[in-house]
N, C-alpha and C. Protein backbone atom coordinates (compact mmCIF):
# COMPACT_ATOMS: atom_id res chain seq x y z
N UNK A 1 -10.05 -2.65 34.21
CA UNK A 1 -9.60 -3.52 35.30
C UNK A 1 -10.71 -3.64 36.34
N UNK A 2 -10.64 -5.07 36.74
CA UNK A 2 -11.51 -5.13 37.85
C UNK A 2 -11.56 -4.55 38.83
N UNK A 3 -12.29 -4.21 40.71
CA UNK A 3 -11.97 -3.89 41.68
C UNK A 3 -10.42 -4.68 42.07
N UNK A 4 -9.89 -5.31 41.76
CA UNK A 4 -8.20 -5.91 42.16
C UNK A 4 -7.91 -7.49 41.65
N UNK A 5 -6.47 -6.79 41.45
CA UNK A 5 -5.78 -8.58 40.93
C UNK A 5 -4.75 -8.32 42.42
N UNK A 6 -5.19 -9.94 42.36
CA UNK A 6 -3.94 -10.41 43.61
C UNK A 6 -3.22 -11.25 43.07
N UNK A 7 -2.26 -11.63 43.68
CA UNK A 7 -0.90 -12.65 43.14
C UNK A 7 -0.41 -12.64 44.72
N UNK A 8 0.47 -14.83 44.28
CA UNK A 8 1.02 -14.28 45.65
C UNK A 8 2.59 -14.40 45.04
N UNK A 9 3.91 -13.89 46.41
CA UNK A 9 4.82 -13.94 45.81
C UNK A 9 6.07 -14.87 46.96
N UNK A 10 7.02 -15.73 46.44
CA UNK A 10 7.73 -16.68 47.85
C UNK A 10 8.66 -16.60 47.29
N UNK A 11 9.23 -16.18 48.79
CA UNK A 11 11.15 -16.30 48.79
C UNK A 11 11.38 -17.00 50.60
N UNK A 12 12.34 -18.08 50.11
CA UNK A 12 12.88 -18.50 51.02
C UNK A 12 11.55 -19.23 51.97
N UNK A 13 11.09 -19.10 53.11
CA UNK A 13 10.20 -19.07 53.92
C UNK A 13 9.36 -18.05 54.19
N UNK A 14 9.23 -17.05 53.12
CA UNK A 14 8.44 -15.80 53.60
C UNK A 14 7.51 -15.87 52.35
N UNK A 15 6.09 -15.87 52.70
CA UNK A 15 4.98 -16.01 51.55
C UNK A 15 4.54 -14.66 52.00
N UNK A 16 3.96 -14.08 50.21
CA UNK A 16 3.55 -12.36 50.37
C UNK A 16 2.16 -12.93 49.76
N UNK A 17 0.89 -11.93 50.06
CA UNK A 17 -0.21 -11.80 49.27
C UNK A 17 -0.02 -10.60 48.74
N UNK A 18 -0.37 -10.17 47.49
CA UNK A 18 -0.16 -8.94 46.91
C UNK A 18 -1.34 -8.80 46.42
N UNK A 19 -2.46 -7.30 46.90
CA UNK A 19 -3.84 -7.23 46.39
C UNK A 19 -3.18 -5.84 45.65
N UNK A 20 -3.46 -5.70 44.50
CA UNK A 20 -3.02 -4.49 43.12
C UNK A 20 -4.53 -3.92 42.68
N UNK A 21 -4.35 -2.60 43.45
CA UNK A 21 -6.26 -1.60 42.72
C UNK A 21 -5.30 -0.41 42.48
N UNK A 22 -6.32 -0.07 41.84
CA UNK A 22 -6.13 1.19 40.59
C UNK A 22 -6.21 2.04 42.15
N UNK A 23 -5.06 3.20 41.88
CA UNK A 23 -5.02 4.26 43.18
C UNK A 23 -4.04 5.29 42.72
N UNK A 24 -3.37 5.74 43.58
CA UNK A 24 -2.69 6.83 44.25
C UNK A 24 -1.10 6.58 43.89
N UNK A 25 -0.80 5.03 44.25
CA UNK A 25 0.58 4.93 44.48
C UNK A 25 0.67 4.49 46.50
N UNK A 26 -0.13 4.46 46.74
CA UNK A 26 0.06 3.76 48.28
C UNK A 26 0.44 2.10 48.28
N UNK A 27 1.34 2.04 48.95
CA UNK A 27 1.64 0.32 49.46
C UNK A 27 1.78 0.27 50.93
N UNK A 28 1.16 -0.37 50.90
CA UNK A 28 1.26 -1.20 52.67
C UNK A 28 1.38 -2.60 52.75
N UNK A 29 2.17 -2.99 54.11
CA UNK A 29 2.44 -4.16 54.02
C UNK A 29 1.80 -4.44 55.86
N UNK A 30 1.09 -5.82 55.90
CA UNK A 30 0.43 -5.62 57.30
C UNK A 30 -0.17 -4.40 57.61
N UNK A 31 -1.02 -3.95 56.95
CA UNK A 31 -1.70 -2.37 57.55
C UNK A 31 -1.17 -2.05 57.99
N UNK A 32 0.25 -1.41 57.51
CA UNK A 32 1.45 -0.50 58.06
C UNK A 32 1.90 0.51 56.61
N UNK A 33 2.55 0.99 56.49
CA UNK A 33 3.19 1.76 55.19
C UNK A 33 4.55 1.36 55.60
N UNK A 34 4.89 0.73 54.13
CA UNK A 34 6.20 -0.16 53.79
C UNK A 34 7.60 0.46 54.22
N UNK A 35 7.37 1.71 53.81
CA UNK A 35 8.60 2.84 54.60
C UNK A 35 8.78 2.45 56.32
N UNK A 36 7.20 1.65 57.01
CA UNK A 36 7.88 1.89 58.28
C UNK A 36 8.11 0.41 58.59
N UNK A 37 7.31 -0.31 57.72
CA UNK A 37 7.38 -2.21 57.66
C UNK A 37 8.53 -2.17 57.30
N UNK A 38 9.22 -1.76 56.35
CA UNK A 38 10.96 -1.86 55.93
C UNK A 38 11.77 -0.79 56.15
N UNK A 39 12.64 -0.63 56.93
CA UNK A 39 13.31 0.41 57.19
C UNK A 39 14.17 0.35 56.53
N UNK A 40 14.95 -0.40 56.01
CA UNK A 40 15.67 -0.36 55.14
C UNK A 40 15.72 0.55 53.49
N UNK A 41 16.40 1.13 53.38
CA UNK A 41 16.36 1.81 52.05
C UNK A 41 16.03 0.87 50.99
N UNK A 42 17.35 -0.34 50.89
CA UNK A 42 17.23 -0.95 49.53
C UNK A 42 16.15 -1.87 49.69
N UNK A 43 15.46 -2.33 50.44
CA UNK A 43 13.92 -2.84 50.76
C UNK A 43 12.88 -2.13 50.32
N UNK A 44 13.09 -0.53 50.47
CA UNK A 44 11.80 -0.39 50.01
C UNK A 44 12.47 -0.74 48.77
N UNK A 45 13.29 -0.15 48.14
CA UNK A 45 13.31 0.05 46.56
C UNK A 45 13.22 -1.13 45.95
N UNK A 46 13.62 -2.36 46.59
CA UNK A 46 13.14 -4.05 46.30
C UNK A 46 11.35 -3.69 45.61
N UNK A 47 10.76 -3.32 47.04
CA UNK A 47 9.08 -3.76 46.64
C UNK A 47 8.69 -3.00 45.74
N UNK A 48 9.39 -1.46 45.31
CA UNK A 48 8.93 -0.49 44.41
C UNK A 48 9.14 -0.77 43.47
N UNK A 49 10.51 -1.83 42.57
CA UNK A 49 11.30 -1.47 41.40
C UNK A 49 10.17 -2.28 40.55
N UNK A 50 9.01 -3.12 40.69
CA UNK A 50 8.72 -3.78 39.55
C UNK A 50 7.27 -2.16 39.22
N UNK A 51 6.99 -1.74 39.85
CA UNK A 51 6.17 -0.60 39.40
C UNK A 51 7.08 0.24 38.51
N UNK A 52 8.45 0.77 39.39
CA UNK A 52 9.01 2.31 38.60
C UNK A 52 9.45 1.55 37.29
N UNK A 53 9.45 -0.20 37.19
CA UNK A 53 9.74 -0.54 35.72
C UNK A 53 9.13 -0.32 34.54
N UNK A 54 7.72 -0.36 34.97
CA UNK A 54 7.01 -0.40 34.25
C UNK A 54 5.91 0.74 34.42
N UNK A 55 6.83 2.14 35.17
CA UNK A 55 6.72 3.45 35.36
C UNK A 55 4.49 3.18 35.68
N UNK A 56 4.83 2.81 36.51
CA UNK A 56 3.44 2.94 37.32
C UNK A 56 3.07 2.89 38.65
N UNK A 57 4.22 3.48 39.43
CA UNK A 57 4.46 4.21 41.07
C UNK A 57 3.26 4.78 41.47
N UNK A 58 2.92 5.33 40.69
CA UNK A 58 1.93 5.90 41.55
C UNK A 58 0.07 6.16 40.84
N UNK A 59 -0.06 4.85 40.19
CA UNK A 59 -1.30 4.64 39.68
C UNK A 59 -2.09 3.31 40.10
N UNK A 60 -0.99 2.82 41.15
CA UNK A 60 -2.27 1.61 41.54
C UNK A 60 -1.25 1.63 42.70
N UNK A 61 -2.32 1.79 43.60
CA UNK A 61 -2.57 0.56 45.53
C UNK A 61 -2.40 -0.48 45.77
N UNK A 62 -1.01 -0.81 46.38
CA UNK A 62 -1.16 -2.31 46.83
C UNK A 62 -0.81 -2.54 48.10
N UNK A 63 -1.80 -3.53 48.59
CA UNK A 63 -1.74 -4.05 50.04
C UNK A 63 -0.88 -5.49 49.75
N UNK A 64 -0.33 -5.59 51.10
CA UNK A 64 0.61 -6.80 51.02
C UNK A 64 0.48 -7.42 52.57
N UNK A 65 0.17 -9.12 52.43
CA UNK A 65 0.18 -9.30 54.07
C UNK A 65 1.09 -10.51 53.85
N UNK A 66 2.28 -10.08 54.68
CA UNK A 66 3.57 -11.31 54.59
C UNK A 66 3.75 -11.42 55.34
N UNK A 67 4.11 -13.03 55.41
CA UNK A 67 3.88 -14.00 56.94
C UNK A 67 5.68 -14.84 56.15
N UNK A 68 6.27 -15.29 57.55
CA UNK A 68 7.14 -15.94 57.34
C UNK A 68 8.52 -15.43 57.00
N UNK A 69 9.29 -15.98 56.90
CA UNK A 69 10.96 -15.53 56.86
C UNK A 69 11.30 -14.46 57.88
N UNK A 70 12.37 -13.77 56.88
CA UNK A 70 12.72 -12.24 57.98
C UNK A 70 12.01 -11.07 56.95
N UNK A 71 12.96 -10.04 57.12
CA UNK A 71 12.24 -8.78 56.48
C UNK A 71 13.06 -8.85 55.06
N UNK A 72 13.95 -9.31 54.67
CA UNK A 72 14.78 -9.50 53.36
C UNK A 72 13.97 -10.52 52.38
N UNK A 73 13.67 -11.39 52.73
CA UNK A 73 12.75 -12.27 51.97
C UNK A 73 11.38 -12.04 52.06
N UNK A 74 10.83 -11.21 53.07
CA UNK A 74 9.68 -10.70 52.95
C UNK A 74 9.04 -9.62 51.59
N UNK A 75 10.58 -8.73 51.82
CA UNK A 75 10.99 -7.74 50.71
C UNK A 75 10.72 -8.39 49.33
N UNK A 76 11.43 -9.55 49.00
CA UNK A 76 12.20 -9.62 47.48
C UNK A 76 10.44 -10.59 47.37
N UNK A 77 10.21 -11.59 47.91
CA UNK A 77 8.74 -11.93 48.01
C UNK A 77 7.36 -11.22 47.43
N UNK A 78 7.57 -9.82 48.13
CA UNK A 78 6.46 -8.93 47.60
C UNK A 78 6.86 -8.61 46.43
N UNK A 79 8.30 -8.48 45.94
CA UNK A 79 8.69 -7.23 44.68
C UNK A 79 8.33 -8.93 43.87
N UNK A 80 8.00 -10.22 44.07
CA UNK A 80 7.87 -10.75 42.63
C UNK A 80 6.16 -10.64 42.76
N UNK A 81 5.73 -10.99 43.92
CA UNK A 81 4.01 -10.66 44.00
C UNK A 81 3.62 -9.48 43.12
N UNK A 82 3.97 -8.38 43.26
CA UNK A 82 3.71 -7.01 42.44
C UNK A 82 4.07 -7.24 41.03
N UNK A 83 5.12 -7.80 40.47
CA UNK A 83 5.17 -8.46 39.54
C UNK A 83 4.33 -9.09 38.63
N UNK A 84 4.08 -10.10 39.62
CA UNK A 84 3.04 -11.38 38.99
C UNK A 84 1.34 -10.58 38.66
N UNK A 85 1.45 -9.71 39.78
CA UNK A 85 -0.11 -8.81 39.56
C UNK A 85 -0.29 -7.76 38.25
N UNK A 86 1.10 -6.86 38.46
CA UNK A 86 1.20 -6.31 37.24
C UNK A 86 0.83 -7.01 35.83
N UNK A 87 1.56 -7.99 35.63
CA UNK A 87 1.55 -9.03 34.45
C UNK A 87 -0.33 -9.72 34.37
N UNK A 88 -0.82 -9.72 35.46
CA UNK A 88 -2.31 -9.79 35.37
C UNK A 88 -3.23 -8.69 34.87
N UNK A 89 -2.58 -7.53 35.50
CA UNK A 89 -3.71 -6.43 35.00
C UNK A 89 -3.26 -5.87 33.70
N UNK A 90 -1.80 -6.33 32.95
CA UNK A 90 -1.84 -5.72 31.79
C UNK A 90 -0.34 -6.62 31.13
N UNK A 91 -0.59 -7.65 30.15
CA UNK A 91 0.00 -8.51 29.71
C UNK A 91 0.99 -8.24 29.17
N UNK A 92 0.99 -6.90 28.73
CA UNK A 92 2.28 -6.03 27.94
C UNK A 92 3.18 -5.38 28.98
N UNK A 93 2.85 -5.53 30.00
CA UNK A 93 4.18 -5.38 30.86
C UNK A 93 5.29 -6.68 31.27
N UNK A 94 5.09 -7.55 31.10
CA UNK A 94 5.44 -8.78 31.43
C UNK A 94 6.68 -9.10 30.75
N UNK A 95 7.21 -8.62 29.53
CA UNK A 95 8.70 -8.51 28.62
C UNK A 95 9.15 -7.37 29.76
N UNK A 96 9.01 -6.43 30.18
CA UNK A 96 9.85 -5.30 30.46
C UNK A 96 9.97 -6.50 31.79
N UNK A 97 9.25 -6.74 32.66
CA UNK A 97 9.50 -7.07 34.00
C UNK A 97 10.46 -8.76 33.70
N UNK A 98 10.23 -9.56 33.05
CA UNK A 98 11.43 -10.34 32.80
C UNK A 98 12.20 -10.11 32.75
N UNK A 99 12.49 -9.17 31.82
CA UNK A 99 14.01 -8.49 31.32
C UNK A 99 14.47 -7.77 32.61
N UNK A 100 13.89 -7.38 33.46
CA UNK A 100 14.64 -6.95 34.78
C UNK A 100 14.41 -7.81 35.53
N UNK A 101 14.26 -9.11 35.62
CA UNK A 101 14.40 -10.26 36.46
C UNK A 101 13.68 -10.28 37.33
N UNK A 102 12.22 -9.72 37.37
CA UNK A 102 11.08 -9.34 38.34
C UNK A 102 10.52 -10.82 38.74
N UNK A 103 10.36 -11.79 37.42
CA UNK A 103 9.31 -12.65 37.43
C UNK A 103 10.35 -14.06 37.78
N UNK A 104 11.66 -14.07 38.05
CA UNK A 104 11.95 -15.13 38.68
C UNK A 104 11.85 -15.48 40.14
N UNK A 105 11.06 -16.10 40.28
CA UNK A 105 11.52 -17.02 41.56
C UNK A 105 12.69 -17.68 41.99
N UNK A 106 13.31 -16.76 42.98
CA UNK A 106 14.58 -17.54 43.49
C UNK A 106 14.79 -19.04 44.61
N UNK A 107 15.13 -19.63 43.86
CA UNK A 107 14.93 -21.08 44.65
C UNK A 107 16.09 -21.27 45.50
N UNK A 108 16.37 -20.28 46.23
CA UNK A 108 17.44 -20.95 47.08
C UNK A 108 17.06 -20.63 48.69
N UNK A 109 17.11 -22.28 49.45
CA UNK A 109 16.36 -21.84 50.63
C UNK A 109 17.57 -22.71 51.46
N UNK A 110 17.41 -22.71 52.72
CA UNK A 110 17.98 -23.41 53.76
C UNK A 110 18.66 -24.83 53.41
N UNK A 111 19.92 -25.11 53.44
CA UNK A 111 20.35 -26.37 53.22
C UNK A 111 20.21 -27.24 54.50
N UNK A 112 20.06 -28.47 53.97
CA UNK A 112 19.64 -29.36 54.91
C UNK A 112 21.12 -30.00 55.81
N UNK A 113 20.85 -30.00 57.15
CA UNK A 113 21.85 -30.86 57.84
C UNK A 113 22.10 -32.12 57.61
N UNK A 114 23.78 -32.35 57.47
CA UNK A 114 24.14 -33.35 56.78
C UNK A 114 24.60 -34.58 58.21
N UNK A 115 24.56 -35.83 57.92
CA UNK A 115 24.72 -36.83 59.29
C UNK A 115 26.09 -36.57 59.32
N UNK A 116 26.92 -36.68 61.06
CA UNK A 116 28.07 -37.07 60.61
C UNK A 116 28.92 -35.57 61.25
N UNK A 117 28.06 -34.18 60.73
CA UNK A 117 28.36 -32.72 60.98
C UNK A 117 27.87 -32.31 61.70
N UNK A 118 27.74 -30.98 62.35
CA UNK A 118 27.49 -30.00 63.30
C UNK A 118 26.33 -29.20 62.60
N UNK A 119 26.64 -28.59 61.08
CA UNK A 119 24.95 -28.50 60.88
C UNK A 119 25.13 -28.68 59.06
N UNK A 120 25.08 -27.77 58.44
CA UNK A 120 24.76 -28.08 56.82
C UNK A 120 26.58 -28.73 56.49
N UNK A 121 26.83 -27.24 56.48
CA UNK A 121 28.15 -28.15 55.91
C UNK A 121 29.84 -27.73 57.37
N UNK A 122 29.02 -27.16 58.47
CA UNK A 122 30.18 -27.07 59.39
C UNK A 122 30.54 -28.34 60.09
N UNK A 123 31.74 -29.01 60.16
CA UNK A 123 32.00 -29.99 60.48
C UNK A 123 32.57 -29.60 62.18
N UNK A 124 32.97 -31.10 63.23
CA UNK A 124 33.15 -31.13 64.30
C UNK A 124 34.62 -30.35 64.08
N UNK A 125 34.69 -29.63 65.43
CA UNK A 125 36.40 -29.12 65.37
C UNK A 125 37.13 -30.27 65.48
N UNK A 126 38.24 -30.44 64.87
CA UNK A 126 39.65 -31.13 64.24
C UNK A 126 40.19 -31.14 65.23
N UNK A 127 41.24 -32.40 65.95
CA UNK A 127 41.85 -31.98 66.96
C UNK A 127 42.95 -33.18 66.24
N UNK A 128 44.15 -32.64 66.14
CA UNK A 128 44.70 -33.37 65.66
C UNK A 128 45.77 -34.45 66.74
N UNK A 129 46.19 -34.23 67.67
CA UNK A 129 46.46 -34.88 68.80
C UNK A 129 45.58 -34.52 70.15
């Protein structure tokens, strides 16, 4: 493997860069450590699960700089970035990480306000007399 594969990864409004080097098992997100970028439990385990899939936690370093959304789509964002990198540095991981639904992109973002309503689909209050 080279000095690093990057990939990027998008959910919702939140775009991740994911840089993947051979290491330790360190992730950071914004030159922070992800434990304190996500406080959330099931967040970290979002950005971790495409490594412990393909049981390689703690043999490669990845930096992550995510801009946009909140911290939930920031999350699921990076876990397909790590994904997409994995599947770069070694092509035979790429069946295991499908099969756990690593490599889809979820397309569901903000519905658009409709004319007529108050916003997507909440309508004006009803007043019947």
């Amino acid at each position: 493997m080279e000095k690093q594969k990057n990939a990027v990864g998008r959910r919702k409004e939140a775009v991740t860069r994911v840089f993947l080097s051979r290491g330790e098992g360190k992730i950071t997100v914004n030159d922070k450590d992800y434990k304190v970028y996500f406080p959330l439990v099931y967040l970290q385990n979002q950005v971790e699960m495409p490594l412990k899939t393909v049981d390689a936690l703690d043999k490669f370093d990845v930096k992550i700089n995510a801009t946009g959304g909140g911290i939930k789509g920031q999350a699921e964002a990076a876990k397909l970035g790590i994904a997409r990198a994995l599947c770069e540095v070694n092509p035979e991981f790429r069946p295991a990480l499908k099969a756990a639904g690593h490599m889809t992109r979820n397309p569901a973002g903000v519905e658009r306000k409709k004319p007529g309503r108050k916003k997507a689909r909440r309508s004006f209050q009803f007043s019947k007399r």
